[in-house]
Protein backbone atom coordinates (compact mmCIF):
# COMPACT_ATOMS: atom_id res chain seq x y z
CA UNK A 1 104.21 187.15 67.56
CA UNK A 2 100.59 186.91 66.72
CA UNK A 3 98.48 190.33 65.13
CA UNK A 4 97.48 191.44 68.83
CA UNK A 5 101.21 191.11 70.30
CA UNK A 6 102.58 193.09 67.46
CA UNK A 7 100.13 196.02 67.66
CA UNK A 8 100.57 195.96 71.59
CA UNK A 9 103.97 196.23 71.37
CA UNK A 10 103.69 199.30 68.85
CA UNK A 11 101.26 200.62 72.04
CA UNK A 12 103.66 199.68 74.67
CA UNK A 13 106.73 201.26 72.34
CA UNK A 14 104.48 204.98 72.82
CA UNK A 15 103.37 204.55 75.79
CA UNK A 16 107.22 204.22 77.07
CA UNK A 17 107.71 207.46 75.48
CA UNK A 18 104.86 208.73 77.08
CA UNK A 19 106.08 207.67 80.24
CA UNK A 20 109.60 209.68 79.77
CA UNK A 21 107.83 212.50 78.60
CA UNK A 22 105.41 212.95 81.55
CA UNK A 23 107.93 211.91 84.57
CA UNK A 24 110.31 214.80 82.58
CA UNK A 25 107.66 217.29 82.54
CA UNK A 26 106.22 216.77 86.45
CA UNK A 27 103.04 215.80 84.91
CA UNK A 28 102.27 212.92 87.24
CA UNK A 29 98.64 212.58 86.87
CA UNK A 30 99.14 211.68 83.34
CA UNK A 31 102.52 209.27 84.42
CA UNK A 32 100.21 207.12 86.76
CA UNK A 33 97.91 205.85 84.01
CA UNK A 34 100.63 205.27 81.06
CA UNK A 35 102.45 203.10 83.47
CA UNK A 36 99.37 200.66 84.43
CA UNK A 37 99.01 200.70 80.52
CA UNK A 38 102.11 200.00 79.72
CA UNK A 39 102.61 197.07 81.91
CA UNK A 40 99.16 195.85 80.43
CA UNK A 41 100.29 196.10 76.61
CA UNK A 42 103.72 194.59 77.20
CA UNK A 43 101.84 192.05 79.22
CA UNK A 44 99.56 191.15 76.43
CA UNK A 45 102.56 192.05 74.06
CA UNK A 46 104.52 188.75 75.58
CA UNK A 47 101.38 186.90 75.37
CA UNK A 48 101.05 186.15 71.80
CA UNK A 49 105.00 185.22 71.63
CA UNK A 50 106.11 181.53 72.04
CA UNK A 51 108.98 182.12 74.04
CA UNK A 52 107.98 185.10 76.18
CA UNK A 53 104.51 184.17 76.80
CA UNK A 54 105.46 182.85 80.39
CA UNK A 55 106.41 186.86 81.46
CA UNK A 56 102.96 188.29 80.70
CA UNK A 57 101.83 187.13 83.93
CA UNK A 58 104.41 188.51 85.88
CA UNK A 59 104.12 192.02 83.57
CA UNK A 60 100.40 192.00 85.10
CA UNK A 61 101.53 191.87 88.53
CA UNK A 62 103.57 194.88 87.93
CA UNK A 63 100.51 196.71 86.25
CA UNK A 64 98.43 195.97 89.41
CA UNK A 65 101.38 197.06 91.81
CA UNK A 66 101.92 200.28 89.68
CA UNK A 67 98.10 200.57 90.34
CA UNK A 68 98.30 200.06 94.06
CA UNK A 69 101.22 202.38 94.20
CA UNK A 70 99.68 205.31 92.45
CA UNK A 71 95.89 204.54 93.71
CA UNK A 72 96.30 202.87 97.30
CA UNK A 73 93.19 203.99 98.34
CA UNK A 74 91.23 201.75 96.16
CA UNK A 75 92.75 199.00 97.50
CA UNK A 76 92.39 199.63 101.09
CA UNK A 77 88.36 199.55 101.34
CA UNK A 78 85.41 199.13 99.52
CA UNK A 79 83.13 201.10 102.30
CA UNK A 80 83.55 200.16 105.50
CA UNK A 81 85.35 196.46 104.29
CA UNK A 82 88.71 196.53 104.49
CA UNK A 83 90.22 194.21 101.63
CA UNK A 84 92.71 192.54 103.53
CA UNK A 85 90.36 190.57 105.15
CA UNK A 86 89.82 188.98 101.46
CA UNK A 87 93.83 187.46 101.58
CA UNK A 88 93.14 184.55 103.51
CA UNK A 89 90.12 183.13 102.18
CA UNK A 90 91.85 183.88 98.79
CA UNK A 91 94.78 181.51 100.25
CA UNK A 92 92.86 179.33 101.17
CA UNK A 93 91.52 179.07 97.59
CA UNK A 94 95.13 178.45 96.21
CA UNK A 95 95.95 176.32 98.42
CA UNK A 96 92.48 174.06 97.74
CA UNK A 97 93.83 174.20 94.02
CA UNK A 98 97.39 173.07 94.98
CA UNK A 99 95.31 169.94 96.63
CA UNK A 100 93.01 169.17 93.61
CA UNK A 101 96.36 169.32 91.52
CA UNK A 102 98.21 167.07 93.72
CA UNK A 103 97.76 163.17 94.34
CA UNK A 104 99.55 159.97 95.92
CA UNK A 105 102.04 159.67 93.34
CA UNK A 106 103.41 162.92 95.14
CA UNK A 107 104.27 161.66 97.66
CA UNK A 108 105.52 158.11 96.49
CA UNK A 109 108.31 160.37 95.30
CA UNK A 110 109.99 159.99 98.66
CA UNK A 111 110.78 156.58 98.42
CA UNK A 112 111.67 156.31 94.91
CA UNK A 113 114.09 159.59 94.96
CA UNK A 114 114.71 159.54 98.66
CA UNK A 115 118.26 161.16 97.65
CA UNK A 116 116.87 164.11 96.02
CA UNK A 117 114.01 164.86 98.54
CA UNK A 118 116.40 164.71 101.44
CA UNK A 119 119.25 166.97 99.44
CA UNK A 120 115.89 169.49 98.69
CA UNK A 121 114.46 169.89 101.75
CA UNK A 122 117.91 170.08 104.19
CA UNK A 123 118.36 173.34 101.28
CA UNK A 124 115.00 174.09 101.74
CA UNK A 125 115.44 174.48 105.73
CA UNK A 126 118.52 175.71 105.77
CA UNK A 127 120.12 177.51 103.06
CA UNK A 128 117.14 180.06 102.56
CA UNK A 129 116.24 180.83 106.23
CA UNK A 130 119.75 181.45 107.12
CA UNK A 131 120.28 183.42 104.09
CA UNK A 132 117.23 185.51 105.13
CA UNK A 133 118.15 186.18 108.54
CA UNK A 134 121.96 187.45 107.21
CA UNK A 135 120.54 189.90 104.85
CA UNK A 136 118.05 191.05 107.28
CA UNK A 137 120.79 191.98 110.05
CA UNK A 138 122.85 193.47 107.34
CA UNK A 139 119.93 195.61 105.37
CA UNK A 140 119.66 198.20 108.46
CA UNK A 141 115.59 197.62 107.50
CA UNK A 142 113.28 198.24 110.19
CA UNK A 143 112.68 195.19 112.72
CA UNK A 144 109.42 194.26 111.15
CA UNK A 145 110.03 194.63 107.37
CA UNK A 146 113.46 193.17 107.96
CA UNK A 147 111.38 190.09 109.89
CA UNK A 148 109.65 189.47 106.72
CA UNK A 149 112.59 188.66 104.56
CA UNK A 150 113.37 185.96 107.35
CA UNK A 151 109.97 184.59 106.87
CA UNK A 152 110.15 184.35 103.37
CA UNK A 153 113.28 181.89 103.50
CA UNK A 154 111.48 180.37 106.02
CA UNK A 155 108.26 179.71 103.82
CA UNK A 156 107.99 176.38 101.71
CA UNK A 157 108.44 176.03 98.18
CA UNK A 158 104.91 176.92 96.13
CA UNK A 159 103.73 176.10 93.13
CA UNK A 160 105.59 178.39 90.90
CA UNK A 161 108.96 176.13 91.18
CA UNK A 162 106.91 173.51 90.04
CA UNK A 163 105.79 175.44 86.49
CA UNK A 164 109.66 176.26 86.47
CA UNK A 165 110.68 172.95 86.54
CA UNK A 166 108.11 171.73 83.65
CA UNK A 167 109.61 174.71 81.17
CA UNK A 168 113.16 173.92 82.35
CA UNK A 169 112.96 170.45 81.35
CA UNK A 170 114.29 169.82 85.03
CA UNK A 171 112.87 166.77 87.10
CA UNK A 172 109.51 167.94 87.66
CA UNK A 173 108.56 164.48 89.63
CA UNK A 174 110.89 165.59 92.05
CA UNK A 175 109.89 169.09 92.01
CA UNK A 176 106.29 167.91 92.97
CA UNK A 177 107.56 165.86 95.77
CA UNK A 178 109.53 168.53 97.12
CA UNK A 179 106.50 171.03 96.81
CA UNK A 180 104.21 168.65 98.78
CA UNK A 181 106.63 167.48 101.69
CA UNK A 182 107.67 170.84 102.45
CA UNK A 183 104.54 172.62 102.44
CA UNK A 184 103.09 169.57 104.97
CA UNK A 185 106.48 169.93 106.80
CA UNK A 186 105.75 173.87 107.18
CA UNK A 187 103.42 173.64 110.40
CA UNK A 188 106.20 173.19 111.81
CA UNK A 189 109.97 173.95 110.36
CA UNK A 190 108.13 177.63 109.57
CA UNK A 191 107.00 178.44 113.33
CA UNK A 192 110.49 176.59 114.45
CA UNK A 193 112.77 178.69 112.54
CA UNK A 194 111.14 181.70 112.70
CA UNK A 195 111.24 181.73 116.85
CA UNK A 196 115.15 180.70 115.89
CA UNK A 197 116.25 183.27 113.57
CA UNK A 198 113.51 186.08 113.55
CA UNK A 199 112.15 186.76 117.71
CA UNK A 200 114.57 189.00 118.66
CA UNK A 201 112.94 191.31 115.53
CA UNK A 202 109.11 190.44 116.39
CA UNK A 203 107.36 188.56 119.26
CA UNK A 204 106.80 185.07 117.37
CA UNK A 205 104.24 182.34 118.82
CA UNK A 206 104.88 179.42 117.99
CA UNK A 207 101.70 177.64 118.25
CA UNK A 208 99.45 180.70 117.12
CA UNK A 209 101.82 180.99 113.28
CA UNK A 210 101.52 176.76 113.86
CA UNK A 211 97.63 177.17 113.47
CA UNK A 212 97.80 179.61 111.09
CA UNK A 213 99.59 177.40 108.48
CA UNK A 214 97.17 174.66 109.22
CA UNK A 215 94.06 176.97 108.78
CA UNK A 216 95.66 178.16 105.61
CA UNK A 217 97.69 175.44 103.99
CA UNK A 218 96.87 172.00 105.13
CA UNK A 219 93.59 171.80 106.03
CA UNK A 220 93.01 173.49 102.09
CA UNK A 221 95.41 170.79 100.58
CA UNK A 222 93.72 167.65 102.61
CA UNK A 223 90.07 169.00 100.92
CA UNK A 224 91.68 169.75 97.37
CA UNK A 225 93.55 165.85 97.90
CA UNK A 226 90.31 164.47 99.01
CA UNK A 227 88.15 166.14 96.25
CA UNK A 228 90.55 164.74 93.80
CA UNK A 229 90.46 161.21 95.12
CA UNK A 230 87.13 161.21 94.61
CA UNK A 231 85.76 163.87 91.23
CA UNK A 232 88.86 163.58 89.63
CA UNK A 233 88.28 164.47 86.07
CA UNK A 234 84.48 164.79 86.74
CA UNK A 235 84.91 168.54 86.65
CA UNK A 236 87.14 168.63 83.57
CA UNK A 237 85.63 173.17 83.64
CA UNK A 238 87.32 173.19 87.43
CA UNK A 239 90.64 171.79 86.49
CA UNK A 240 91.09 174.30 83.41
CA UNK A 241 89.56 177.17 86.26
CA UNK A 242 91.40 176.50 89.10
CA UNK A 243 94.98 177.74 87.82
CA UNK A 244 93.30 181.11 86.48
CA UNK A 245 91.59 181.65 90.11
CA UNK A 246 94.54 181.16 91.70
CA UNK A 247 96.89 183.64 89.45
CA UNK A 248 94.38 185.77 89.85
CA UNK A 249 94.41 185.63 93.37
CA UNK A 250 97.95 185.90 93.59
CA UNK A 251 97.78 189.18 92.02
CA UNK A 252 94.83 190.22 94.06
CA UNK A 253 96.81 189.63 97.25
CA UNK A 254 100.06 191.30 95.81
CA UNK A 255 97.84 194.49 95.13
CA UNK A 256 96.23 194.85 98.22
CA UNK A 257 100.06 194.11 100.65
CA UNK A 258 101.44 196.98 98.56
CA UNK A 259 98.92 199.26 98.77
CA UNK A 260 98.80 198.30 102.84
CA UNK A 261 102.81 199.19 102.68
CA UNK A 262 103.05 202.09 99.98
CA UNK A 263 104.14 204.69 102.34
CA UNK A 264 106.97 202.47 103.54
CA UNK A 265 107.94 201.27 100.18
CA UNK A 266 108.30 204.85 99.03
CA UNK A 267 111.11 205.13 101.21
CA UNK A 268 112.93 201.78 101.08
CA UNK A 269 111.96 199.84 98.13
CA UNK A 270 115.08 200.24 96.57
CA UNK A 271 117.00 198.32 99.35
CA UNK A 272 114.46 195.72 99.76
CA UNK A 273 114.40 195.06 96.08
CA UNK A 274 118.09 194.48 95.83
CA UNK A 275 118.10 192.42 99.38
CA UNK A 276 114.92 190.59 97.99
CA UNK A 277 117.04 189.77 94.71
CA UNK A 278 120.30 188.89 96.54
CA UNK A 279 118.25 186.41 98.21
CA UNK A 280 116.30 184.87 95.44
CA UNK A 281 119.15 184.39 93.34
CA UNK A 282 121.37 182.87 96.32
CA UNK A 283 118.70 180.21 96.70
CA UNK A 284 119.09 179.42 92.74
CA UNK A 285 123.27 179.22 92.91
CA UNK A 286 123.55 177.23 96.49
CA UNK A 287 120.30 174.87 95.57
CA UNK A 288 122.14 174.18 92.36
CA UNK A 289 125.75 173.86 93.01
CA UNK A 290 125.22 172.37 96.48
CA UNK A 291 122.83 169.32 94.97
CA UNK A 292 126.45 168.66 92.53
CA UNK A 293 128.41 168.81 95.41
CA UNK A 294 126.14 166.39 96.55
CA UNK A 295 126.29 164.34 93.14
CA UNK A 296 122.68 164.69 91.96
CA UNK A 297 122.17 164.72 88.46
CA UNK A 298 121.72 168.12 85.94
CA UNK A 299 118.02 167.53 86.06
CA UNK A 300 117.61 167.33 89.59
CA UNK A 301 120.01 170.01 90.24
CA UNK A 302 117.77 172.33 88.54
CA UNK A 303 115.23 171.35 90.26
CA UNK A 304 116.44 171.62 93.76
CA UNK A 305 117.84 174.91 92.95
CA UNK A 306 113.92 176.16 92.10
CA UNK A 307 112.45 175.22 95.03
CA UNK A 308 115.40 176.49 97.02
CA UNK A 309 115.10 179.94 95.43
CA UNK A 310 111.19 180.10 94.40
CA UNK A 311 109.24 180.29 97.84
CA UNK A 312 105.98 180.65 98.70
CA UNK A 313 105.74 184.10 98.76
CA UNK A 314 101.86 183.90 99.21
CA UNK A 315 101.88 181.79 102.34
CA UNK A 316 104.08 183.97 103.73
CA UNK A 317 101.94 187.18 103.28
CA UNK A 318 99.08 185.36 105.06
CA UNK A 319 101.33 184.59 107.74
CA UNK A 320 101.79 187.99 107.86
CA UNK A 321 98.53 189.34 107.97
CA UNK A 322 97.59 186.75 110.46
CA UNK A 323 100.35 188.69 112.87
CA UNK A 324 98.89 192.16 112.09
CA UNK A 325 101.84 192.57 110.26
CA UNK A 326 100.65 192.77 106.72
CA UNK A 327 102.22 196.43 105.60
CA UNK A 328 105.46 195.83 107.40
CA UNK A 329 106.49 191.88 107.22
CA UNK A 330 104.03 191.63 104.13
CA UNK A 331 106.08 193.61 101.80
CA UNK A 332 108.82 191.25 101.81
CA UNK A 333 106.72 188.38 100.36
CA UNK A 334 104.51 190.99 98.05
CA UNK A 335 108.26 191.61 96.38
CA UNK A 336 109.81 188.89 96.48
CA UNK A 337 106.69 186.97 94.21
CA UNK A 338 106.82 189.10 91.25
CA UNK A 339 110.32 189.47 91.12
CA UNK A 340 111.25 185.27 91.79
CA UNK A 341 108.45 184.53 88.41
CA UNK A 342 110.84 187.29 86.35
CA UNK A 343 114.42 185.58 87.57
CA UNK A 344 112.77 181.66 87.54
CA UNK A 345 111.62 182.29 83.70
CA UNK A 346 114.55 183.71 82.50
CA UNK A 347 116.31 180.82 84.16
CA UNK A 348 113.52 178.47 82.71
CA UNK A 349 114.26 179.70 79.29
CA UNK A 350 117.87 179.17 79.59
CA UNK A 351 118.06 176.21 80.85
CA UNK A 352 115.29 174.42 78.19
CA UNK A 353 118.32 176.25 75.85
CA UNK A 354 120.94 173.91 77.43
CA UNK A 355 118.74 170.41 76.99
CA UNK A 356 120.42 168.79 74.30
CA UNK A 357 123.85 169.20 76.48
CA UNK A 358 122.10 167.18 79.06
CA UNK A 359 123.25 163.60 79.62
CA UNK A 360 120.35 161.00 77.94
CA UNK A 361 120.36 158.88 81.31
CA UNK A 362 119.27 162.12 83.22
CA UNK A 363 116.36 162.41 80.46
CA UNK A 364 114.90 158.23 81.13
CA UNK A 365 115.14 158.72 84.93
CA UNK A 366 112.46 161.91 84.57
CA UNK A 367 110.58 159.35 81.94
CA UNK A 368 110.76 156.59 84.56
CA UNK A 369 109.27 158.68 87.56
């Protein structure tokens, strides 16, 4: 841990204390402000540690939702704007990144690991949305909150699985692939499952949430694709920007859904949380085991069971919004992305553990790719 980490953790170690202290003695206006600080010195506590450094992004998120959660109303408007109408131009922005990171090679992926792909995306399409709509019948959630876990297994994968797979040491060729062809296959298998499993909760329209994914994902991706066909590495300062903007506005969007929903996660967070988890980490265990039973390798195990249980959480929020849905079905997705980078980094770390036990052939067909 570098000189900064060490004396943030000494900050963070007080400010904990501080927090007991206040919440102990009712003194809540000075419990709102320790806990956004605390977040932000563990945050940059992590940050100047090797192996932890992958959490402090994820400890920021949870700063800006303690913010949002204690001071909603500056996340609501800025005058008569209301910020929610930022979300989907912000999208749109991640999603032109996604494209300017992406390129033919892909997509080539399908032919050379057709196995894989087709194992990935039948647990992509299946596993998660039918996992979603169980837990949603069983959580005794509202219709519309309970709607928004269903479109979260219904959502692609998203970029995180991808950054998961890299740490992991998994097959991040694959990983890519699968990324790609199920956020192009969304327009549809979203809009189709979510009439299937989620209607009888909310009215869904199937060619309105069809559009929406165009407007927000593909049409972005074909302009980041085409942009990289033709400047690639003629804006070296975009390619080192682009994955800053779009963490940023990942936690921009996170803030403003849960200060939309802070009333209603006052009074059920605790059940979503644990659904949200229960979800999550049945995406990791049936992507996994499933692509054994299948007779994938360890590498590509891993990697199927990321982009079974890491979804895009941020698609699914716009989605949301474009409803008029965002502080009901939104909170589902505003949970679920925080909590997903904790449990995929912890399994991250583990797994790059376990790399010498994996077999050498496993290791040249990643090199191969």
């Amino acid at each position: 841990m570098n000189l900064i980490g060490k004396w943030a953790a000494i900050v963070g170690a007080f400010l904990a204390l501080g927090i007991l202290l206040f919440w102990y003695l009712g003194m809540y206006d000075y419990l709102a402000p320790t806990v956004i600080t605390f977040f932000s010195a563990l945050a940059l506590a992590v940050n100047g540690t090797k192996k932890f450094k992958g959490f402090s992004f994820t400890l920021l998120i949870f700063a800006a939702v303690a913010a949002a959660m204690f001071y909603p109303q500056f996340f609501l408007e800025v005058g008569s704007f209301k910020l929610s109408r930022l979300i989907v131009p912000l999208l749109i922005i991640i999603m032109f990144g996604m494209g300017t990171s992406m390129g033919v090679t892909d997509f080539v992926g399908v032919i050379k690991m057709p196995k894989g792909v087709i194992v990935g995306l039948i647990a992509q399409f299946t596993l998660m949305p039918f996992i979603g709509f169980g837990l949603a019948r069983l959580s005794g959630l509202p219709p519309e909150i309970a709607a928004g876990i269903i479109l979260v297994g219904c959502s692609p994968g998203g970029l995180a699985s991808n950054v998961m797979a890299y740490i992991s040491g998994a097959n991040l060729a694959l990983s890519l692939t699968l990324t790609a062809v199920s956020t192009l296959l969304s327009p549809l298998l979203t809009p189709f499952f979510m009439k299937l499993l989620a209607n009888e909760l909310v009215p869904i329209d199937f060619l309105e949430m069809f559009w929406s994914i165009i407007k927000i994902v593909i049409l972005p991706i074909l302009a980041g694709l085409i942009f990289n066909h033709f400047a690639h590495g003629k804006f070296k300062w975009l390619d080192r920007a682009m994955p800053k903007i779009s963490m940023a506005a990942i936690a921009i969007i996170i803030t403003i859904i849960t200060a939309s929903g802070r009333d209603s996660l006052l009074s059920i967070g605790i059940i979503l949380i644990m659904v949200v988890l229960v979800h999550n980490f049945s995406g990791y265990l049936l992507g996994y085991y499933g692509s054994k039973l299948v007779g994938l390798d360890e590498r590509s195990s891993r990697t199927v069971a990321f982009e079974v249980g890491m979804q895009n959480s941020g698609l699914a929020s716009g989605i949301a919004l474009e409803m008029g849905r965002l502080a009901t079905m939104g909170l589902a997705p505003a949970v679920f992305g925080p909590l997903m980078n904790i449990s995929g980094s912890s399994l991250a770390t583990i797994w790059q553990g376990k790399n010498k036990n994996v077999p050498a052939e496993d290791t040249r067909q990643v090199e191969s790719l």
